[in-house]
Protein backbone atom coordinates (compact mmCIF):
# COMPACT_ATOMS: atom_id res chain seq x y z
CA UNK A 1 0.00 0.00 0.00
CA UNK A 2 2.69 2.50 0.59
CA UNK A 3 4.30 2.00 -2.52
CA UNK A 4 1.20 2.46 -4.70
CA UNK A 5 0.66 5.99 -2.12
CA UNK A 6 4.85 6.91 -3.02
CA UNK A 7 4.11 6.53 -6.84
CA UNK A 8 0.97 8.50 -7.04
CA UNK A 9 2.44 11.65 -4.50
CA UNK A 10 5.65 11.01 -7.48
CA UNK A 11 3.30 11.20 -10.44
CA UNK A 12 1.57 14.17 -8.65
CA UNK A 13 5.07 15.63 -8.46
CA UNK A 14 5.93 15.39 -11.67
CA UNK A 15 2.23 16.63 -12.98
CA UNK A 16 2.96 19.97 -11.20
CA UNK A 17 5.85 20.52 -12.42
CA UNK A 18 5.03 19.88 -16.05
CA UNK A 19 2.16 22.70 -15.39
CA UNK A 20 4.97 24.94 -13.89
CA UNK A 21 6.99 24.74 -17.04
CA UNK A 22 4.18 24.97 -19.37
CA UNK A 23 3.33 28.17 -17.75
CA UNK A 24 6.79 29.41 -17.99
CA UNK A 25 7.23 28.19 -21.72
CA UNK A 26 3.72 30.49 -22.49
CA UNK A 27 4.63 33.59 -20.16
CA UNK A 28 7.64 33.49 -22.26
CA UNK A 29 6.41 33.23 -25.44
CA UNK A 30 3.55 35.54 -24.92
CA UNK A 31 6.14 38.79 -23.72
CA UNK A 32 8.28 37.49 -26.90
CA UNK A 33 5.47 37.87 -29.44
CA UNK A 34 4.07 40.68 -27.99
CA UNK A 35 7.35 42.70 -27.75
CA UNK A 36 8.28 41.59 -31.36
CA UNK A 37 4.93 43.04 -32.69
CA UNK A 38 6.15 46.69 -31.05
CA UNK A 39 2.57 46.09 -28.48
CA UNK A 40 2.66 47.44 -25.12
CA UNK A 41 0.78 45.20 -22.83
CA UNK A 42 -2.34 47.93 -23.34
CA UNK A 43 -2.40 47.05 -26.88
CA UNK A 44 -2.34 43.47 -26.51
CA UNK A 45 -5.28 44.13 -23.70
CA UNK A 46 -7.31 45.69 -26.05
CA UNK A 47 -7.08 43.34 -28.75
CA UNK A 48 -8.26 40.43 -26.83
CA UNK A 49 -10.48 42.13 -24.84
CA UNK A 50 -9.21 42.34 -21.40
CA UNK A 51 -6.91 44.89 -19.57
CA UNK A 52 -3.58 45.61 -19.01
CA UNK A 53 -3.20 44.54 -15.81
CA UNK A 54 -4.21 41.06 -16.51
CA UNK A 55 -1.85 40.51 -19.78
CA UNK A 56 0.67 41.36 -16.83
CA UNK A 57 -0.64 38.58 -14.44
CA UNK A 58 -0.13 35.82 -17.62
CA UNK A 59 3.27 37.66 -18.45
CA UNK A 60 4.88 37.45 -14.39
CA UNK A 61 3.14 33.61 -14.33
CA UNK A 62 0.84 35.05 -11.80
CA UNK A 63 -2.44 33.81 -13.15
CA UNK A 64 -2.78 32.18 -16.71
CA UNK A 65 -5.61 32.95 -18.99
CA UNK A 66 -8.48 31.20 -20.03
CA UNK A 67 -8.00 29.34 -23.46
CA UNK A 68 -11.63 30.93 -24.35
CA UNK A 69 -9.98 34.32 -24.23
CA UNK A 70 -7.20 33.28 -26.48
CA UNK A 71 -9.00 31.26 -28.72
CA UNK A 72 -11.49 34.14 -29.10
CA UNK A 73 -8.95 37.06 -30.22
């Protein structure tokens, strides 16, 4: 039994920090394209329909953004 509880708390483990790297790779990405467009984060905003502040919180890997939002723009 505690092997089986060791190998799922490992695959949890490795699950989270697939997600953390995922959400570096797109805050990357996403200050990459937007900087080689010449867009401030405003601009960016304001095509996809949300503010400033919140293209920030996906850019520092605070909070990531809803696939509906992108998918929508």
């Amino acid at each position: 039994m505690v092997e089986i509880v060791d190998k799922i708390r490992y695959a949890l483990t490795v699950e989270e920090n697939r997600q953390e790297e995922n959400k570096m790779e797109f805050r990357n990405h996403l200050m990459e394209l937007r900087k080689q467009k010449g867009w401030s984060q405003e601009q960016l905003g304001e095509r996809i329909g949300v503010i400033r502040q919140t293209v920030s919180k996906w850019e520092t890997g605070d909070t990531t953004p809803e696939m509906v939002k992108l998918i929508g723009a």
